[in-house]
Protein backbone atom coordinates (compact mmCIF):
# COMPACT_ATOMS: atom_id res chain seq x y z
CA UNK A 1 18.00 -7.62 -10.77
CA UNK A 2 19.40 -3.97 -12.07
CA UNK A 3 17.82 -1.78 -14.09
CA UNK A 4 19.49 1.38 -15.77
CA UNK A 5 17.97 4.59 -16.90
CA UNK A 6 19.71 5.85 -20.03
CA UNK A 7 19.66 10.26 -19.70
CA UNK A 8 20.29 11.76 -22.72
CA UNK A 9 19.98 14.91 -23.90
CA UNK A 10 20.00 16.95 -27.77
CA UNK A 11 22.85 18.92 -28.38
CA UNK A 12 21.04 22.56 -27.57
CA UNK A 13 20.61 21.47 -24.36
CA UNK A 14 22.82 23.48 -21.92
CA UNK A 15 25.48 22.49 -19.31
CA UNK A 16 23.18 24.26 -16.70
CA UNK A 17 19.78 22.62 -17.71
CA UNK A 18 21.48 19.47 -17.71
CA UNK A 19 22.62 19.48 -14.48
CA UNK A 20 19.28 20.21 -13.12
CA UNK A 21 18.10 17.46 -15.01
CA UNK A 22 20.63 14.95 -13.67
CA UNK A 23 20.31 16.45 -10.30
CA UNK A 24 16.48 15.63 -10.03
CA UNK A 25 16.94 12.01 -11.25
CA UNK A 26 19.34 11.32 -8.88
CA UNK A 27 17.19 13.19 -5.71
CA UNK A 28 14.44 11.12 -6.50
CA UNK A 29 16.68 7.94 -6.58
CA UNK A 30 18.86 8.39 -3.33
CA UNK A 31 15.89 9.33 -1.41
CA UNK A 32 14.11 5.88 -2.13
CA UNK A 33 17.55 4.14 -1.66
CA UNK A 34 17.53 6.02 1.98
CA UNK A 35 14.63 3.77 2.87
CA UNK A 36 17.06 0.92 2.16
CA UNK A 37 20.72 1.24 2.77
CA UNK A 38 21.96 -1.98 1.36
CA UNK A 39 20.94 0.17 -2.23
CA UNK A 40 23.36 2.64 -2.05
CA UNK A 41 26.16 -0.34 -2.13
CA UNK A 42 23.94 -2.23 -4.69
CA UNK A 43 21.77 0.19 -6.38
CA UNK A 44 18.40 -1.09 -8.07
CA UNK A 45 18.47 1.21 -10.16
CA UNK A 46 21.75 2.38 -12.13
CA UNK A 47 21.80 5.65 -13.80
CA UNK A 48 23.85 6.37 -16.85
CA UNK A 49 24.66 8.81 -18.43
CA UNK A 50 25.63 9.25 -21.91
CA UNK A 51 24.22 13.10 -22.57
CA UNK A 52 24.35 14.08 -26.49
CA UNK A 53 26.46 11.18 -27.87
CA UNK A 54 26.99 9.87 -31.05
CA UNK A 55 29.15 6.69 -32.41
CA UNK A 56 31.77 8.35 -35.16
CA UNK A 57 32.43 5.72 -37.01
CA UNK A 58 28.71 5.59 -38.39
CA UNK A 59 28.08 9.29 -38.03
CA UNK A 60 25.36 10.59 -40.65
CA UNK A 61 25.70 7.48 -42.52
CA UNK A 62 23.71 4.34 -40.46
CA UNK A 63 20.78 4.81 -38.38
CA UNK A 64 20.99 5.20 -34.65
CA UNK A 65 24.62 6.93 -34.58
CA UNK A 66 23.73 9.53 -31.81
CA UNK A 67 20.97 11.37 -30.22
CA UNK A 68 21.02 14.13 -33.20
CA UNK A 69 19.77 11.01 -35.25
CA UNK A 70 16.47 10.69 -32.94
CA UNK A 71 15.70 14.19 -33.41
CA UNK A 72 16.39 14.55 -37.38
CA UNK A 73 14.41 11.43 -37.70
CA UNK A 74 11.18 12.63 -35.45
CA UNK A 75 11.30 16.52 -36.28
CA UNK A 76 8.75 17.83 -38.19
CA UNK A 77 9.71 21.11 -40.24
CA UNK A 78 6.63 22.19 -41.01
CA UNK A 79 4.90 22.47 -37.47
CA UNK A 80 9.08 22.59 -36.42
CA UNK A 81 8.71 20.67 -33.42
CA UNK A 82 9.62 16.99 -33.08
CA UNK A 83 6.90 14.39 -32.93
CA UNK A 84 7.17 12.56 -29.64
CA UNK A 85 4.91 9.69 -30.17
CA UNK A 86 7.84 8.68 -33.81
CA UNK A 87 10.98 10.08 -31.27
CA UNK A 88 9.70 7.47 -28.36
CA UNK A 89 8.98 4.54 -30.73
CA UNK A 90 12.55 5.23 -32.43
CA UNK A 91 13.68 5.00 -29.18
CA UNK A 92 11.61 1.84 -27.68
CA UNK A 93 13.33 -0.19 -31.29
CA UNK A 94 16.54 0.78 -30.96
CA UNK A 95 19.12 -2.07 -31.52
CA UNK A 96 20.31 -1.60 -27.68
CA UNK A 97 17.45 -2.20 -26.21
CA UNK A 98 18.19 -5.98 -27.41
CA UNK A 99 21.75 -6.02 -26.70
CA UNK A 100 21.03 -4.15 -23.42
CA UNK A 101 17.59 -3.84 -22.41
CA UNK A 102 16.92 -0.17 -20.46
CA UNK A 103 14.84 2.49 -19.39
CA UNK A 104 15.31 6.25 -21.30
CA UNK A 105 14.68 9.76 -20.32
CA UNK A 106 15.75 12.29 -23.06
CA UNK A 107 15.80 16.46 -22.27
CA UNK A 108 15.76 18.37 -25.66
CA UNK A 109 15.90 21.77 -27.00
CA UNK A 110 13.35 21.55 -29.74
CA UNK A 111 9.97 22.18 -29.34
CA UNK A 112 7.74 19.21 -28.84
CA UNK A 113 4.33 17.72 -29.45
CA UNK A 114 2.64 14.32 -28.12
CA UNK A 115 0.12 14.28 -30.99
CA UNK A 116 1.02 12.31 -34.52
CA UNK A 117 2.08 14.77 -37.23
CA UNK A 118 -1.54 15.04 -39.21
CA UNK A 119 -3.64 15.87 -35.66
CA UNK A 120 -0.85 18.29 -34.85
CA UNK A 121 -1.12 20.20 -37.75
CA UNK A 122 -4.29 20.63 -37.34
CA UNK A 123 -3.55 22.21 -34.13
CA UNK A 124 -0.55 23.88 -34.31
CA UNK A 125 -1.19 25.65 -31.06
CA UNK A 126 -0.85 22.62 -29.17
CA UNK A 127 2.58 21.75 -27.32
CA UNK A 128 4.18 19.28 -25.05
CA UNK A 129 6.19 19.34 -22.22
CA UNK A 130 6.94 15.80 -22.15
CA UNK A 131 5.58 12.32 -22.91
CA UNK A 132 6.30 9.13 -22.24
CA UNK A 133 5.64 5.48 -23.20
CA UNK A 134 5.28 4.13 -19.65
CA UNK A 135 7.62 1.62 -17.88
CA UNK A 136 10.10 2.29 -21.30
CA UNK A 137 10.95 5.66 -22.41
CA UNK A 138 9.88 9.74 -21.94
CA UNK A 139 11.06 12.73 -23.87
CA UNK A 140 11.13 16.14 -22.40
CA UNK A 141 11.14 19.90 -23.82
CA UNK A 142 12.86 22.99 -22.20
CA UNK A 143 11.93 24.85 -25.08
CA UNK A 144 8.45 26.54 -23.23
CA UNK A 145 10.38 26.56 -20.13
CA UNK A 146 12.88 29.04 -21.79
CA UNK A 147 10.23 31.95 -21.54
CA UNK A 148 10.49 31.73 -17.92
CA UNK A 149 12.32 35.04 -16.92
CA UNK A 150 14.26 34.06 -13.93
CA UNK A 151 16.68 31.13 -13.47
CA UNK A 152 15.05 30.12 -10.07
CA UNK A 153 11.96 29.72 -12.09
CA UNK A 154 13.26 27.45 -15.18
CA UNK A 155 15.33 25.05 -12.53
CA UNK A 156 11.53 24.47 -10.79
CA UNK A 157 10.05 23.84 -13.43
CA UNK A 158 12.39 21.77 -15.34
CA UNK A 159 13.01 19.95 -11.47
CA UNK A 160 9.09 18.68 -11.81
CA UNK A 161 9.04 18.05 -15.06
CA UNK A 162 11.70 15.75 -14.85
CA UNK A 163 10.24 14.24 -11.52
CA UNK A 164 7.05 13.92 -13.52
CA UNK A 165 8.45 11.75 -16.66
CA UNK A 166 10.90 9.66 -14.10
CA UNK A 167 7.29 8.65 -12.45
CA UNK A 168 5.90 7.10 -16.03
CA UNK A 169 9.52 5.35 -17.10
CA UNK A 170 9.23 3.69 -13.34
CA UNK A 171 5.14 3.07 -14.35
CA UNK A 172 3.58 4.65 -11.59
CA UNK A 173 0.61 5.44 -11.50
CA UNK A 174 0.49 1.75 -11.83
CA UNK A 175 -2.07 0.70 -14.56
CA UNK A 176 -3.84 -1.01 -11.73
CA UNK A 177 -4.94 1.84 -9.79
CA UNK A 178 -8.52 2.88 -10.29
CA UNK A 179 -8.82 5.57 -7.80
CA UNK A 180 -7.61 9.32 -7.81
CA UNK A 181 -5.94 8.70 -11.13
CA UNK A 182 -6.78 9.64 -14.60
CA UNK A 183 -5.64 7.98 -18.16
CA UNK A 184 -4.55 10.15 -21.02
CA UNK A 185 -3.21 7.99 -23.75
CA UNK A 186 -0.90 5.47 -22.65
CA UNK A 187 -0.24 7.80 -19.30
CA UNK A 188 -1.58 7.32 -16.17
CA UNK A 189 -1.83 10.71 -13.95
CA UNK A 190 -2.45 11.05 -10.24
CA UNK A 191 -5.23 13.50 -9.41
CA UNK A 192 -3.60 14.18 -5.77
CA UNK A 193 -1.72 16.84 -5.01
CA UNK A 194 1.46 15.11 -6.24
CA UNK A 195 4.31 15.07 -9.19
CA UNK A 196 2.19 13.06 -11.02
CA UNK A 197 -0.17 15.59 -11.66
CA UNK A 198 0.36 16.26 -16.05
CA UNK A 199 0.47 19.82 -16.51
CA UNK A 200 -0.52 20.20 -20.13
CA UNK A 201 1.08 23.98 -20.28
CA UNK A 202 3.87 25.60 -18.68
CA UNK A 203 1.49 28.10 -16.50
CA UNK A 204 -0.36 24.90 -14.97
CA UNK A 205 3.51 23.13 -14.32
CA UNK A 206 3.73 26.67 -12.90
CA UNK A 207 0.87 26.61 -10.39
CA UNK A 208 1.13 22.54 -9.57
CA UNK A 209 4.66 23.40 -8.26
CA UNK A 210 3.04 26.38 -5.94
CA UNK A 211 0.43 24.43 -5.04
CA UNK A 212 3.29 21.09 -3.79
CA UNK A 213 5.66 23.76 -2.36
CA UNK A 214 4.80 23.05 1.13
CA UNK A 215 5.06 18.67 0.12
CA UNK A 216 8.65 17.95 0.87
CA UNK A 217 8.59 15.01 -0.89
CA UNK A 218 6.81 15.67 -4.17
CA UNK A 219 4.84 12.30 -4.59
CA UNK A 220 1.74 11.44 -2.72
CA UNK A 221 1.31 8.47 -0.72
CA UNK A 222 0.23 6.34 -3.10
CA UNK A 223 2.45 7.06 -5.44
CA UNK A 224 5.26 6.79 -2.57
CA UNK A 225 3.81 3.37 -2.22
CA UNK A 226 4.00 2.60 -6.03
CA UNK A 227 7.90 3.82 -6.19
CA UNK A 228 8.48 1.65 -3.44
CA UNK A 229 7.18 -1.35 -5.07
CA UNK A 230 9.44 -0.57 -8.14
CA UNK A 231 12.46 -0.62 -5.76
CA UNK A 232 11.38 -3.95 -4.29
CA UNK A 233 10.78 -5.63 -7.18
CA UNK A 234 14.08 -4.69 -8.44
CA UNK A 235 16.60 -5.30 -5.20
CA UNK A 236 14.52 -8.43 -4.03
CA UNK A 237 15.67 -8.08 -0.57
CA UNK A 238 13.56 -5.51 0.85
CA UNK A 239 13.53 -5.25 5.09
């Protein structure tokens, strides 16, 4: 059985940052294929991507004509970020995901927040980098990651962010795990040195990707373990 990841992106979102963004998907994807040849002829996994579309004929008029709709409809003007947990539950009842069941990862512009509108205003200091609704659908901001001076810097940082939220739409950590992991809403983190560490600012992301330079592979073992088990359970033919 095949599964597809759906990457999207808002309209703000550059040519550059979404190649780095594509890039990392697909890294993380061919390596696990590697372990399996027969993948790379019949992928698990399918990746497609549709970037900022839209459907013209319903354009501004119907619901759910483009990614610009999933913004307008979760972006809060007042705290002028847009509210993941009402962009990710937009997402998780859109009429495709009937027609043509999927996983998504979106990369936008705007600034973002995983708490629901009335807790975030009363902390407007807070931000997200990303969130996710695990095993369905994760929403990621470069608009933090845009203070980052140098271009070497921003392509890091967006590189494990994006590693990070590809983790939770494959569900690892698994909801089963009880050790070395740690729950924050519906996410599950690993407390290794590993991608699936949550860095809750952009100056952690910063040090967690110092501190995994020297990895090579940016999961730990367990969550290596976990990603493998997605892959089996999806090509069925595992040797």
């Amino acid at each position: 059985m095949t599964i597809s990841i759906s990457l999207t992106w808002s309209a703000g979102v550059t040519d550059w940052e979404s190649e780095v963004f594509s890039r990392a998907v697909h890294q993380i994807l061919h390596w696990l294929f590697f372990r399996h040849p027969d993948s790379f002829f019949d992928p698990p996994i399918r990746v497609e991507t549709f970037g900022n579309w839209e459907i013209p004929a319903i354009a501004g008029r119907e619901p759910h004509w483009g990614t610009q709709w999933y913004v307008d409809s979760s972006y809060d003007r007042e705290l002028r970020r847009v509210i993941a947990p009402v962009y990710l539950e937009l997402v998780r009842r859109a009429p495709w995901q009937e027609t043509a069941p999927h996983l998504d990862l979106t990369l936008l512009d705007e600034d973002l927040t995983d708490f629901p509108a009335p807790m975030a205003r009363q902390r407007p200091d807070h931000y997200s980098l990303g969130t996710s609704y695990p095993g369905q659908a994760a929403v990621m901001s470069v608009f933090r990651l845009r203070l980052l001076a140098e271009d070497l810097a921003r392509a890091r940082a967006l590189t494990r962010l994006v590693y990070h939220h590809l983790g939770h739409i494959l569900a690892i950590p698994p909801f089963g795990r009880k050790e070395r992991v740690r729950r924050r809403g519906l996410e599950m983190h690993c407390t290794n040195r590993c991608a699936m560490r949550h860095p809750q600012t952009v100056a952690q992301l910063l040090a967690y990707i110092d501190d995994e330079a020297g990895m090579g592979w940016p999961f730990c073992p367990e969550c290596t373990s976990a990603l493998h088990s997605v892959i089996i359970a999806q090509s069925g033919n595992w040797n």
